[in-house]
PDB file of N, CA and C in Angstrom:
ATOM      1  N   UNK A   1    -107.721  20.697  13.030  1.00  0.00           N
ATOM      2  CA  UNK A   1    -108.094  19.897  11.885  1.00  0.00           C
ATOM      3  C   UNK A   1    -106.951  19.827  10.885  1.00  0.00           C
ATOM      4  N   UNK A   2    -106.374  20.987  10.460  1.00  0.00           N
ATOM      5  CA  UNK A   2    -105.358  20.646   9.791  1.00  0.00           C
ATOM      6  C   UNK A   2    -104.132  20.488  10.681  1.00  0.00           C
ATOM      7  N   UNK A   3    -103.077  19.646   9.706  1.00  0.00           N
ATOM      8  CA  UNK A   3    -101.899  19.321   9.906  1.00  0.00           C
ATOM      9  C   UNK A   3    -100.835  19.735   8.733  1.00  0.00           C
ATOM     10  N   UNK A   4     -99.162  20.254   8.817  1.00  0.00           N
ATOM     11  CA  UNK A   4     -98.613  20.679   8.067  1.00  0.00           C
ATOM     12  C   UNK A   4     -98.591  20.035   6.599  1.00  0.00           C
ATOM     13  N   UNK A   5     -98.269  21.114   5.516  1.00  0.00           N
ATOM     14  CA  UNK A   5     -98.097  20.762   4.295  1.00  0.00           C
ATOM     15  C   UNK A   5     -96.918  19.810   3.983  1.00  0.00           C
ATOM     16  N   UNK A   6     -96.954  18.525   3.133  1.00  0.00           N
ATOM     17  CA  UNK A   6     -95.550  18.066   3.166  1.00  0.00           C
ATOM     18  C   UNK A   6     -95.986  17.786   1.708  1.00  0.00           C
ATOM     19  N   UNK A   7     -94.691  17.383   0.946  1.00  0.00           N
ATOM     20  CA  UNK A   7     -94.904  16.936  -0.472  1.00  0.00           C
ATOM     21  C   UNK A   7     -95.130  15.703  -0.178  1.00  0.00           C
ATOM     22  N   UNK A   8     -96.199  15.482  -1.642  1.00  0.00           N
ATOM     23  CA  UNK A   8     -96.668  14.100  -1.725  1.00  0.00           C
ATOM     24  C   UNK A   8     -95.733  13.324  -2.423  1.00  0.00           C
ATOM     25  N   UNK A   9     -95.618  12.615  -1.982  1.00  0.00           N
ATOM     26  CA  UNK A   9     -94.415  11.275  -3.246  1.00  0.00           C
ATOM     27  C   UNK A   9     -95.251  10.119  -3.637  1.00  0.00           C
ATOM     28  N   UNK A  10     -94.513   9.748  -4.534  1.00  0.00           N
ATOM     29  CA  UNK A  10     -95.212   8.668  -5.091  1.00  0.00           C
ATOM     30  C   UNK A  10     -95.731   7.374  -4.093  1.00  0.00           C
ATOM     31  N   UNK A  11     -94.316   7.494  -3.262  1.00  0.00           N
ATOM     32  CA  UNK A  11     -94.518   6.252  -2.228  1.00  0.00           C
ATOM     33  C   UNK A  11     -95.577   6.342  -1.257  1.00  0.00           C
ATOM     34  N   UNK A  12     -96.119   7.167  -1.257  1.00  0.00           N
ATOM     35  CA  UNK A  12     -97.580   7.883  -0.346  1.00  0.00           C
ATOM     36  C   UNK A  12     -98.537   7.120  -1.103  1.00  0.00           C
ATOM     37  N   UNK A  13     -98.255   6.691  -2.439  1.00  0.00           N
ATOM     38  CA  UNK A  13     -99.962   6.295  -3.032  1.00  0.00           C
ATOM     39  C   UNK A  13     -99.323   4.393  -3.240  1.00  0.00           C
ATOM     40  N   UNK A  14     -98.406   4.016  -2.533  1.00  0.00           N
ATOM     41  CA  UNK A  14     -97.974   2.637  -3.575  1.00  0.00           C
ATOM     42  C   UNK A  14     -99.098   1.386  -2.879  1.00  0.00           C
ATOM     43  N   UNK A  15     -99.994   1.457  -1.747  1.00  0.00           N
ATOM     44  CA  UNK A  15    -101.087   0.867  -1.265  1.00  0.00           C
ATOM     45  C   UNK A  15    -102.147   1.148  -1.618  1.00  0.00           C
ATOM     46  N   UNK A  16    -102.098   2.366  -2.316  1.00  0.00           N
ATOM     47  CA  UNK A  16    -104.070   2.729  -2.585  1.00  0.00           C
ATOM     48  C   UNK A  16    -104.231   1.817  -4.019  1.00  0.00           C
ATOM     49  N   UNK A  17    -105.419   1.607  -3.481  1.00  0.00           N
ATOM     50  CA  UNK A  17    -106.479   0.645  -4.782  1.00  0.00           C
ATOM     51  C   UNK A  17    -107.563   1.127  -4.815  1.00  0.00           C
ATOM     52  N   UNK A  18    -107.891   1.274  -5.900  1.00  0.00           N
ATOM     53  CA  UNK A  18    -107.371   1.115  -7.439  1.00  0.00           C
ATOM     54  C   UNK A  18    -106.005   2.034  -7.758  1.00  0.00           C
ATOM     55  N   UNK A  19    -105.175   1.665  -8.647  1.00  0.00           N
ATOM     56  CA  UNK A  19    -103.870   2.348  -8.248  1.00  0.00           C
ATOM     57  C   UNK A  19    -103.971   3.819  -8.895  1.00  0.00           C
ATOM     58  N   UNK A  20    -103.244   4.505  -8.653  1.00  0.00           N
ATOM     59  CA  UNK A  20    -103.068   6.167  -9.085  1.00  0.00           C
ATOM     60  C   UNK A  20    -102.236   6.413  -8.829  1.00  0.00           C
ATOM     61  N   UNK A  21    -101.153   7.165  -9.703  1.00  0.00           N
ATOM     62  CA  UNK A  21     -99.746   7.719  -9.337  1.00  0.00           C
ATOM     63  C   UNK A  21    -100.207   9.275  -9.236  1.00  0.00           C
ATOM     64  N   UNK A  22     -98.942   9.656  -8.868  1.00  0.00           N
ATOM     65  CA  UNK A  22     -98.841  11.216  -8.752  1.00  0.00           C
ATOM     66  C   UNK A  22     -98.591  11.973  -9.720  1.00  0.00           C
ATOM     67  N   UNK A  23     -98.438  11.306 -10.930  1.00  0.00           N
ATOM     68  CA  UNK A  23     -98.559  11.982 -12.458  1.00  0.00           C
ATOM     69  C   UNK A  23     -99.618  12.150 -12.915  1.00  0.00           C
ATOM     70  N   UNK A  24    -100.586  11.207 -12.366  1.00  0.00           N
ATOM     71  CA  UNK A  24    -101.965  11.337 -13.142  1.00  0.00           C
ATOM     72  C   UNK A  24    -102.730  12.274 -12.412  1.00  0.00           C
ATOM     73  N   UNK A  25    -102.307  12.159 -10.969  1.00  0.00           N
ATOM     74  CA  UNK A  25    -102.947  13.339  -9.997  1.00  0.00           C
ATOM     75  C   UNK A  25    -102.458  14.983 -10.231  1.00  0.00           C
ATOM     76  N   UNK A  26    -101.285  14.881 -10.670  1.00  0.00           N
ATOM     77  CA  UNK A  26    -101.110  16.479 -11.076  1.00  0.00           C
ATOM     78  C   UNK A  26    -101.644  16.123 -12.456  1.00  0.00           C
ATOM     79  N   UNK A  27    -101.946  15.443 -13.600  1.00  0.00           N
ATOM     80  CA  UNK A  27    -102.425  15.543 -14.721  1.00  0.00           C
ATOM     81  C   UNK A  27    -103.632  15.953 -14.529  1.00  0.00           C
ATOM     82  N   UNK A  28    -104.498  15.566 -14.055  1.00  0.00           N
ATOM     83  CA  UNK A  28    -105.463  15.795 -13.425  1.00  0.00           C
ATOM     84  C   UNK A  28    -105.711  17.446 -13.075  1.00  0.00           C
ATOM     85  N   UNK A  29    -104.869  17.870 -11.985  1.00  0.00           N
ATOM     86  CA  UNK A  29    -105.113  19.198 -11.529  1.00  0.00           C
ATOM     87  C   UNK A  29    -104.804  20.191 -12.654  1.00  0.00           C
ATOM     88  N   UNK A  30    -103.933  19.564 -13.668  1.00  0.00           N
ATOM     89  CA  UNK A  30    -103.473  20.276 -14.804  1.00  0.00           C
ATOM     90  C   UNK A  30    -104.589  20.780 -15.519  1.00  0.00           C
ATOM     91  N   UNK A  31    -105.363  19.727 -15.575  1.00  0.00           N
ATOM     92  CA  UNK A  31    -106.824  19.355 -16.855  1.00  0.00           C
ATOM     93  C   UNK A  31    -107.585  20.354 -16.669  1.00  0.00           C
ATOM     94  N   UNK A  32    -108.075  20.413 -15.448  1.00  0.00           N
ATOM     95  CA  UNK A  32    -109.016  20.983 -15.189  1.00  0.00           C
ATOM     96  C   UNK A  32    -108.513  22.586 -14.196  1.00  0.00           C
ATOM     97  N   UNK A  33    -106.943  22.836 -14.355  1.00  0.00           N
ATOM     98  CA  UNK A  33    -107.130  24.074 -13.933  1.00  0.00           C
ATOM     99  C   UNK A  33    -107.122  24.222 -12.038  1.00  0.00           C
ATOM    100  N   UNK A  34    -106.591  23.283 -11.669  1.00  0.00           N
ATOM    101  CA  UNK A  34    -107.183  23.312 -10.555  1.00  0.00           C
ATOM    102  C   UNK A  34    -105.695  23.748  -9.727  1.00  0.00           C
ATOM    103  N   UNK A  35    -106.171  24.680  -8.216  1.00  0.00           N
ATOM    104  CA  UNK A  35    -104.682  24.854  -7.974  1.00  0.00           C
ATOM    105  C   UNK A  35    -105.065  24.087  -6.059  1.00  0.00           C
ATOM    106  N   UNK A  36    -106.601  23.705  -5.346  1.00  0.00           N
ATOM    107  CA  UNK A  36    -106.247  22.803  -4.662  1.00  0.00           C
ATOM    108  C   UNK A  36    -107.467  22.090  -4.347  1.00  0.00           C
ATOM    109  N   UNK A  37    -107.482  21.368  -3.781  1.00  0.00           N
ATOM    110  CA  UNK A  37    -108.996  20.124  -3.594  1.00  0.00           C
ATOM    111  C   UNK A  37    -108.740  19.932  -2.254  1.00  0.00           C
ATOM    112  N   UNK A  38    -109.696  20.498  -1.226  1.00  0.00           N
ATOM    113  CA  UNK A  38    -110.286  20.271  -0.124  1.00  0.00           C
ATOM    114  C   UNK A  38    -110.998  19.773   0.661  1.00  0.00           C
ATOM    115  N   UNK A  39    -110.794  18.592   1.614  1.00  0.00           N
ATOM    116  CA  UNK A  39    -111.984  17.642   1.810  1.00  0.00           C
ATOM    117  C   UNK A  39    -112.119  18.237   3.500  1.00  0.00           C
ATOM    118  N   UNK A  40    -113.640  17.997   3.710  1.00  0.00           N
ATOM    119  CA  UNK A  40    -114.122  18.436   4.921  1.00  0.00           C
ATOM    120  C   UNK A  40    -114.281  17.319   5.487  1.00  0.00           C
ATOM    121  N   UNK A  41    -114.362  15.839   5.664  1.00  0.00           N
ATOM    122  CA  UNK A  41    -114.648  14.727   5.302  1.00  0.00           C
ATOM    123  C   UNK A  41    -116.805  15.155   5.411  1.00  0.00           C
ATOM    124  N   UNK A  42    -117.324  13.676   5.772  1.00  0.00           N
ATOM    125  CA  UNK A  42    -119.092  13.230   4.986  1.00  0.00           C
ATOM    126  C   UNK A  42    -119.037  13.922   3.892  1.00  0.00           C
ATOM    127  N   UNK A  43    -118.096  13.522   2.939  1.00  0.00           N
ATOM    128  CA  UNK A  43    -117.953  14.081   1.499  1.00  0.00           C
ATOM    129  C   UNK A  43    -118.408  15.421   1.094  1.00  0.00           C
ATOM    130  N   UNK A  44    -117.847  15.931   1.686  1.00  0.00           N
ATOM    131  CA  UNK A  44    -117.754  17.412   1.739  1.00  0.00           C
ATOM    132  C   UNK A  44    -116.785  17.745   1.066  1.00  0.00           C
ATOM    133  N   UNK A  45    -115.923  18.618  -0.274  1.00  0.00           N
ATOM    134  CA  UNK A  45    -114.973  18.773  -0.963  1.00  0.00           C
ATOM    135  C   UNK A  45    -115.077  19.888  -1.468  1.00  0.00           C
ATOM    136  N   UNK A  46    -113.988  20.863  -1.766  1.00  0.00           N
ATOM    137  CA  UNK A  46    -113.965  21.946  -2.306  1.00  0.00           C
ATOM    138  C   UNK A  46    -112.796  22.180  -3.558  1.00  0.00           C
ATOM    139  N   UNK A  47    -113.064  22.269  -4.922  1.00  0.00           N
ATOM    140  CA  UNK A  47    -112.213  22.332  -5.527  1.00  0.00           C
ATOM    141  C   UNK A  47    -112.247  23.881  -5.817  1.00  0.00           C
ATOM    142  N   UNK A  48    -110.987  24.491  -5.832  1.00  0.00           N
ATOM    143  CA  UNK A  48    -110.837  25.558  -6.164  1.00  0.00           C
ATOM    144  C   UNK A  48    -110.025  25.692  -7.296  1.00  0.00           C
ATOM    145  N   UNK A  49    -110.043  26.639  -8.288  1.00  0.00           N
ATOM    146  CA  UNK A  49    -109.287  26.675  -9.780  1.00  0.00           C
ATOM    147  C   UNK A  49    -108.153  27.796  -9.415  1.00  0.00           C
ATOM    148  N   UNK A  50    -107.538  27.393 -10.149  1.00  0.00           N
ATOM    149  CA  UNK A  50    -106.169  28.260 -10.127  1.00  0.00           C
ATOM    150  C   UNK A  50    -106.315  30.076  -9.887  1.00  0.00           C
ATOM    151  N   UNK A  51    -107.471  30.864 -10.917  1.00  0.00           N
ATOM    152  CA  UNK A  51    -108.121  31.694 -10.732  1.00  0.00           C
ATOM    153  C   UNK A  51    -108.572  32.203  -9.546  1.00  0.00           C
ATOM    154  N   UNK A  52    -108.421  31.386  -8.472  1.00  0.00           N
ATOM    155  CA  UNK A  52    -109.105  31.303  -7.067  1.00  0.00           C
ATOM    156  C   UNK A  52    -111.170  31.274  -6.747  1.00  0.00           C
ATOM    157  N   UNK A  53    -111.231  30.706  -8.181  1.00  0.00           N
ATOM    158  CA  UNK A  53    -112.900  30.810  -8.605  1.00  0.00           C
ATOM    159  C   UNK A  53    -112.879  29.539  -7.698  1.00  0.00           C
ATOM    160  N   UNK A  54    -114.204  28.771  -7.354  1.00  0.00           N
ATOM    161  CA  UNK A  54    -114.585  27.173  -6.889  1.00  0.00           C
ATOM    162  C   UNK A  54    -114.815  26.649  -8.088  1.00  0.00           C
ATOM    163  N   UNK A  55    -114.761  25.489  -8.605  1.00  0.00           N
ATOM    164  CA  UNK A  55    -114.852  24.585  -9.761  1.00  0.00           C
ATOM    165  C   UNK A  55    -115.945  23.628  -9.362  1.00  0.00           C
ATOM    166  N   UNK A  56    -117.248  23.779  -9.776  1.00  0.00           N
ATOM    167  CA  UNK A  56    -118.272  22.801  -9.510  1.00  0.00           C
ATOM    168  C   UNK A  56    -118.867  22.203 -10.762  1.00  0.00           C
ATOM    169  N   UNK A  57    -119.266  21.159 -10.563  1.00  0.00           N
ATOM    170  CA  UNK A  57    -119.957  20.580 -11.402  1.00  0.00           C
ATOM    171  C   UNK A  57    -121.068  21.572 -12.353  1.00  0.00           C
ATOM    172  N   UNK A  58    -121.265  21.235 -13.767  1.00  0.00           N
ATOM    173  CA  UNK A  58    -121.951  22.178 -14.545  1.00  0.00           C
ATOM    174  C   UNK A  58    -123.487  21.972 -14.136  1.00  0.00           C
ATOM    175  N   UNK A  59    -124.075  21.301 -13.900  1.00  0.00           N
ATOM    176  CA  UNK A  59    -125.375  20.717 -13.424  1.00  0.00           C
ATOM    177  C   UNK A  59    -126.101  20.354 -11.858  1.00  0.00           C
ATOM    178  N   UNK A  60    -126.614  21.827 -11.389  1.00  0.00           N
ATOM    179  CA  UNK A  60    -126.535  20.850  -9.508  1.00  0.00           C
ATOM    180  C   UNK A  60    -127.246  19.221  -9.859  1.00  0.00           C
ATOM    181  N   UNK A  61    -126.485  18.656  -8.816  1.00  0.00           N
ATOM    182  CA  UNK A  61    -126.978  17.348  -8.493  1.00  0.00           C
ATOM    183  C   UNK A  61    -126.052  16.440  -9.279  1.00  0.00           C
ATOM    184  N   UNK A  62    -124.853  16.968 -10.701  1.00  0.00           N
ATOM    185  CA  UNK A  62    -124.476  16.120 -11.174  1.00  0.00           C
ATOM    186  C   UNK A  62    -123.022  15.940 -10.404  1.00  0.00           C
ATOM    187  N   UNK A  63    -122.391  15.210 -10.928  1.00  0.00           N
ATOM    188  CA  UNK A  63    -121.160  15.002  -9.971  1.00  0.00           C
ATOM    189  C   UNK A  63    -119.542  15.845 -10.938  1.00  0.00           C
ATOM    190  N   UNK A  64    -118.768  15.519 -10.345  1.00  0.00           N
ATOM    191  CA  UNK A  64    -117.627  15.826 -11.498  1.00  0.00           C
ATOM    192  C   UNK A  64    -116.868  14.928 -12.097  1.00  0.00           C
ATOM    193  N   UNK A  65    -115.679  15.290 -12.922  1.00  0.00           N
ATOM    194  CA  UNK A  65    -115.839  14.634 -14.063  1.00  0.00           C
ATOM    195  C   UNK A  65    -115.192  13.111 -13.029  1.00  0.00           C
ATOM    196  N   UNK A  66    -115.030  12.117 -13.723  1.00  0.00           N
ATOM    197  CA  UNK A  66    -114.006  11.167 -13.079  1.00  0.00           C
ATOM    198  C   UNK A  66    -112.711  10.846 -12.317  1.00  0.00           C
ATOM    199  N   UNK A  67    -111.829  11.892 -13.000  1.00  0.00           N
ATOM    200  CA  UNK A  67    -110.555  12.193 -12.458  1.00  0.00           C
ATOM    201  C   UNK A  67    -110.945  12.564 -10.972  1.00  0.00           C
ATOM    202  N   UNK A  68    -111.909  13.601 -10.835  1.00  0.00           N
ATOM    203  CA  UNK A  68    -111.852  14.436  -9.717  1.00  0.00           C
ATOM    204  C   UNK A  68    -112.256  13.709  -8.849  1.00  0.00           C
ATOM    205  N   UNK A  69    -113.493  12.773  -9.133  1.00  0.00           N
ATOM    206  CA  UNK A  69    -113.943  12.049  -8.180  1.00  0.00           C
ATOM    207  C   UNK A  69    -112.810  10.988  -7.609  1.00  0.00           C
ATOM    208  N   UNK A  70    -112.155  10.402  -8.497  1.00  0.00           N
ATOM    209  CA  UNK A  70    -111.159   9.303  -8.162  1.00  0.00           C
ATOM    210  C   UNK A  70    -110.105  10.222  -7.236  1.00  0.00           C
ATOM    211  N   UNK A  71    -109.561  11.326  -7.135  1.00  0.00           N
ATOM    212  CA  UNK A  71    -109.081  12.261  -6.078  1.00  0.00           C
ATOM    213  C   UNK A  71    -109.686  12.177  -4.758  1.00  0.00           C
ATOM    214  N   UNK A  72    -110.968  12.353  -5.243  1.00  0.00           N
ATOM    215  CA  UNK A  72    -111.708  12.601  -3.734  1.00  0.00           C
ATOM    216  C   UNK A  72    -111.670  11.145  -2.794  1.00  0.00           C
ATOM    217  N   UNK A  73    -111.776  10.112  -3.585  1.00  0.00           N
ATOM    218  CA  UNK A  73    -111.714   8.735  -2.860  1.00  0.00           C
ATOM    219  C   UNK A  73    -110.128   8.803  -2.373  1.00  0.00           C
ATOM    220  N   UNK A  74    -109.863   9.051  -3.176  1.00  0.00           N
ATOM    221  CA  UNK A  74    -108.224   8.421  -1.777  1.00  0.00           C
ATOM    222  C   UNK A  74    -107.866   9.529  -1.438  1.00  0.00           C
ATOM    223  N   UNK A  75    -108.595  10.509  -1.523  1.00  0.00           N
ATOM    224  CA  UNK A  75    -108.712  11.501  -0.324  1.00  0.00           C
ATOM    225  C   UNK A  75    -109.332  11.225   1.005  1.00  0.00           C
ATOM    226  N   UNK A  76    -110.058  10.580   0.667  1.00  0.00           N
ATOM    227  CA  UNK A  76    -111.500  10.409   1.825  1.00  0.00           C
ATOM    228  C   UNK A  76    -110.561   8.695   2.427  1.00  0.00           C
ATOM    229  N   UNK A  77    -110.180   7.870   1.678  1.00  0.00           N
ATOM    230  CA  UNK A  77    -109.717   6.786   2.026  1.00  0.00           C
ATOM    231  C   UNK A  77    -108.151   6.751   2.723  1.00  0.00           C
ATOM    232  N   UNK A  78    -107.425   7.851   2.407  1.00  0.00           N
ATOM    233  CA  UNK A  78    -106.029   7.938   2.810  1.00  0.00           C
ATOM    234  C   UNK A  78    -106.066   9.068   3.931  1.00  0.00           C
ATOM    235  N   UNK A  79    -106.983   9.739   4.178  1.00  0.00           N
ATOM    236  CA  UNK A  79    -107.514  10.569   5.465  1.00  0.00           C
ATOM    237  C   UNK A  79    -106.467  12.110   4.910  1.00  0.00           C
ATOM    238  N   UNK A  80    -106.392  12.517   3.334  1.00  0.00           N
ATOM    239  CA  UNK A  80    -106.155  13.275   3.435  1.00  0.00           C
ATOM    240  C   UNK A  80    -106.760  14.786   3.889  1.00  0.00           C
ATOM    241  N   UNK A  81    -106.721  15.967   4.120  1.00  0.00           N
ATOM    242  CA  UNK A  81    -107.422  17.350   4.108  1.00  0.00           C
ATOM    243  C   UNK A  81    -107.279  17.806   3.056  1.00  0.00           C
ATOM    244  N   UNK A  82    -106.020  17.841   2.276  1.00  0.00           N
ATOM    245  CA  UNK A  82    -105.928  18.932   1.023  1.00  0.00           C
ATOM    246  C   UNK A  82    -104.813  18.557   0.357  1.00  0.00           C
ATOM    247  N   UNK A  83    -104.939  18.832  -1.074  1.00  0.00           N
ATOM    248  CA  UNK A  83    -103.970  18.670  -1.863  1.00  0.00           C
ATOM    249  C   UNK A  83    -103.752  19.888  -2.529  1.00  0.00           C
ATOM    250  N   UNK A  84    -102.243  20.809  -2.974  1.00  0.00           N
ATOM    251  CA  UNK A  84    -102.579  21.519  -3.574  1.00  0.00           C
ATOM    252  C   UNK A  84    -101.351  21.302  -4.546  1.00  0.00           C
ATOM    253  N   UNK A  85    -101.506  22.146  -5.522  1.00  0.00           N
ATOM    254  CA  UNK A  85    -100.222  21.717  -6.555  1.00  0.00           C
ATOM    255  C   UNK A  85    -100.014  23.060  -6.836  1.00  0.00           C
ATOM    256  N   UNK A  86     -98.763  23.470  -7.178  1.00  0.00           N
ATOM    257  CA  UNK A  86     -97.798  24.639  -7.279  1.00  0.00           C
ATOM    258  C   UNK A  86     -96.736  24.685  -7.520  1.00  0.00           C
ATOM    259  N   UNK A  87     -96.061  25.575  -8.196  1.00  0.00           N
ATOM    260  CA  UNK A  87     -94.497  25.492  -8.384  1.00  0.00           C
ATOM    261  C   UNK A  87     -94.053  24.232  -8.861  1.00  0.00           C
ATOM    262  N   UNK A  88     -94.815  23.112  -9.560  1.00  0.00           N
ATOM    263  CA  UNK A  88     -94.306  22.038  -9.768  1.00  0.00           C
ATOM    264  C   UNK A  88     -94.175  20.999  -8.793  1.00  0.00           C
ATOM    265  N   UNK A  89     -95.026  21.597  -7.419  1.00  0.00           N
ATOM    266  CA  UNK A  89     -94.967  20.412  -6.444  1.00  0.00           C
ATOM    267  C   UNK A  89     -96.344  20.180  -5.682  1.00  0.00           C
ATOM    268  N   UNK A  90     -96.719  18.757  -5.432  1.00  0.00           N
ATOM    269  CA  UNK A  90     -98.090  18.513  -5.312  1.00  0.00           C
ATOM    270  C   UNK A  90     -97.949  18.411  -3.568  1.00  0.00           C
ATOM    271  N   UNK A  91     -98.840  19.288  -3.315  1.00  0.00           N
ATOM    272  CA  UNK A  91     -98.355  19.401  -1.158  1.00  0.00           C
ATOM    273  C   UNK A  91     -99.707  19.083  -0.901  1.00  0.00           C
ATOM    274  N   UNK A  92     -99.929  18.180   0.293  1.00  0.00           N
ATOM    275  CA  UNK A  92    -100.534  17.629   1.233  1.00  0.00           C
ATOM    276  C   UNK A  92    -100.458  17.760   2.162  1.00  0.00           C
ATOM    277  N   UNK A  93    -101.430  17.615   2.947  1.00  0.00           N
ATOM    278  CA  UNK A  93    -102.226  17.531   4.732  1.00  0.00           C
ATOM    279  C   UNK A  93    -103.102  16.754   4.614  1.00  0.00           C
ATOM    280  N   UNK A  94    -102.921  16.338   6.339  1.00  0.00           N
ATOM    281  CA  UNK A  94    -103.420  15.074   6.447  1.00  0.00           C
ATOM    282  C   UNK A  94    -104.621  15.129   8.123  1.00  0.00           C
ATOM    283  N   UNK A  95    -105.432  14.326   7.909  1.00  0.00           N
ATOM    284  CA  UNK A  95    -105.931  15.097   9.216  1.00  0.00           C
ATOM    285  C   UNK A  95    -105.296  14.032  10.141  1.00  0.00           C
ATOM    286  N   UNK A  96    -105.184  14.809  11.317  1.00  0.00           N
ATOM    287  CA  UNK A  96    -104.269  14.010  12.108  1.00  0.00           C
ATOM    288  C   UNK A  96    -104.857  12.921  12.702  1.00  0.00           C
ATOM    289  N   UNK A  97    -104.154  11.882  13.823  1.00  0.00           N
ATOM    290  CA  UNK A  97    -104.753  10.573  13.637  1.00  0.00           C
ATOM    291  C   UNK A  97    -103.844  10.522  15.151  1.00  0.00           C
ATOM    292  N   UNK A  98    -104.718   9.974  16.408  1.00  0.00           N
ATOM    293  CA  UNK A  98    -103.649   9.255  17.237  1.00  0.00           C
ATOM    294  C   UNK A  98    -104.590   8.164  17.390  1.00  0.00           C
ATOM    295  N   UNK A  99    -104.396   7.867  19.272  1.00  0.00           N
ATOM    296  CA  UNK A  99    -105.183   6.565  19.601  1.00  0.00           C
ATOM    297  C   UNK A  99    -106.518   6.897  20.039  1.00  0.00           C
ATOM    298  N   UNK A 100    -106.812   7.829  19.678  1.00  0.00           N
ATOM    299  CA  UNK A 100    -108.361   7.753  20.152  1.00  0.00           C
ATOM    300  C   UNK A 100    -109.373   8.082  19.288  1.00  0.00           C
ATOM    301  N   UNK A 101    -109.039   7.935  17.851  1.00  0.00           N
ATOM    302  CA  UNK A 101    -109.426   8.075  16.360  1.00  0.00           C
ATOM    303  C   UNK A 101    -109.541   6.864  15.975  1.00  0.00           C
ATOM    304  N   UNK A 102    -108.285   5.973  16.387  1.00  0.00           N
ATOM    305  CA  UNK A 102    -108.668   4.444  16.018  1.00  0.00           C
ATOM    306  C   UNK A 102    -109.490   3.953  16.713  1.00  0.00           C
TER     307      UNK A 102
END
């Protein structure tokens, strides 16, 4: 399921719509403390906080805040597994993809 960590660049997001750069995505992980966001995909996601605590919504059933959710979509839409941010660099995996996925 997983595949190696590589840094994300900007040029990784210059097709996703609605647009999002990679400033707002580490702004983002900044905000809320977060050190990575994990997708299982059938929207399955795990945010974990820098602390190594899980970061969930304050209310079961409610969702999180906006930022996070807008993560999770071009997570779920760009077929990422994980994002994590560290040392000043935002690293990605991707789940892998040949011809019998398409």
């Amino acid at each position: 399921m997983d595949s190696e960590l590589t840094e994300l660049k900007g040029s990784d997001l210059e097709h996703y719509a609605p647009a999002i750069s990679k400033k707002e995505i580490i702004d983002i992980f900044l905000a809320y403390d977060i050190r990575l966001i994990r997708y299982f995909g059938s929207d399955l996601f795990y945010v974990e906080m820098i602390d190594g605590e899980p970061l969930v919504p304050v209310h079961p059933g409610s969702s999180y805040p906006p930022g996070i959710e807008r993560i999770f979509d071009l997570m779920a839409r760009e077929r990422i597994n994980m994002l994590s941010y560290g040392n000043e660099k935002m690293m990605k995996s991707c789940f892998p993809v040949d011809s019998t996925t398409l």
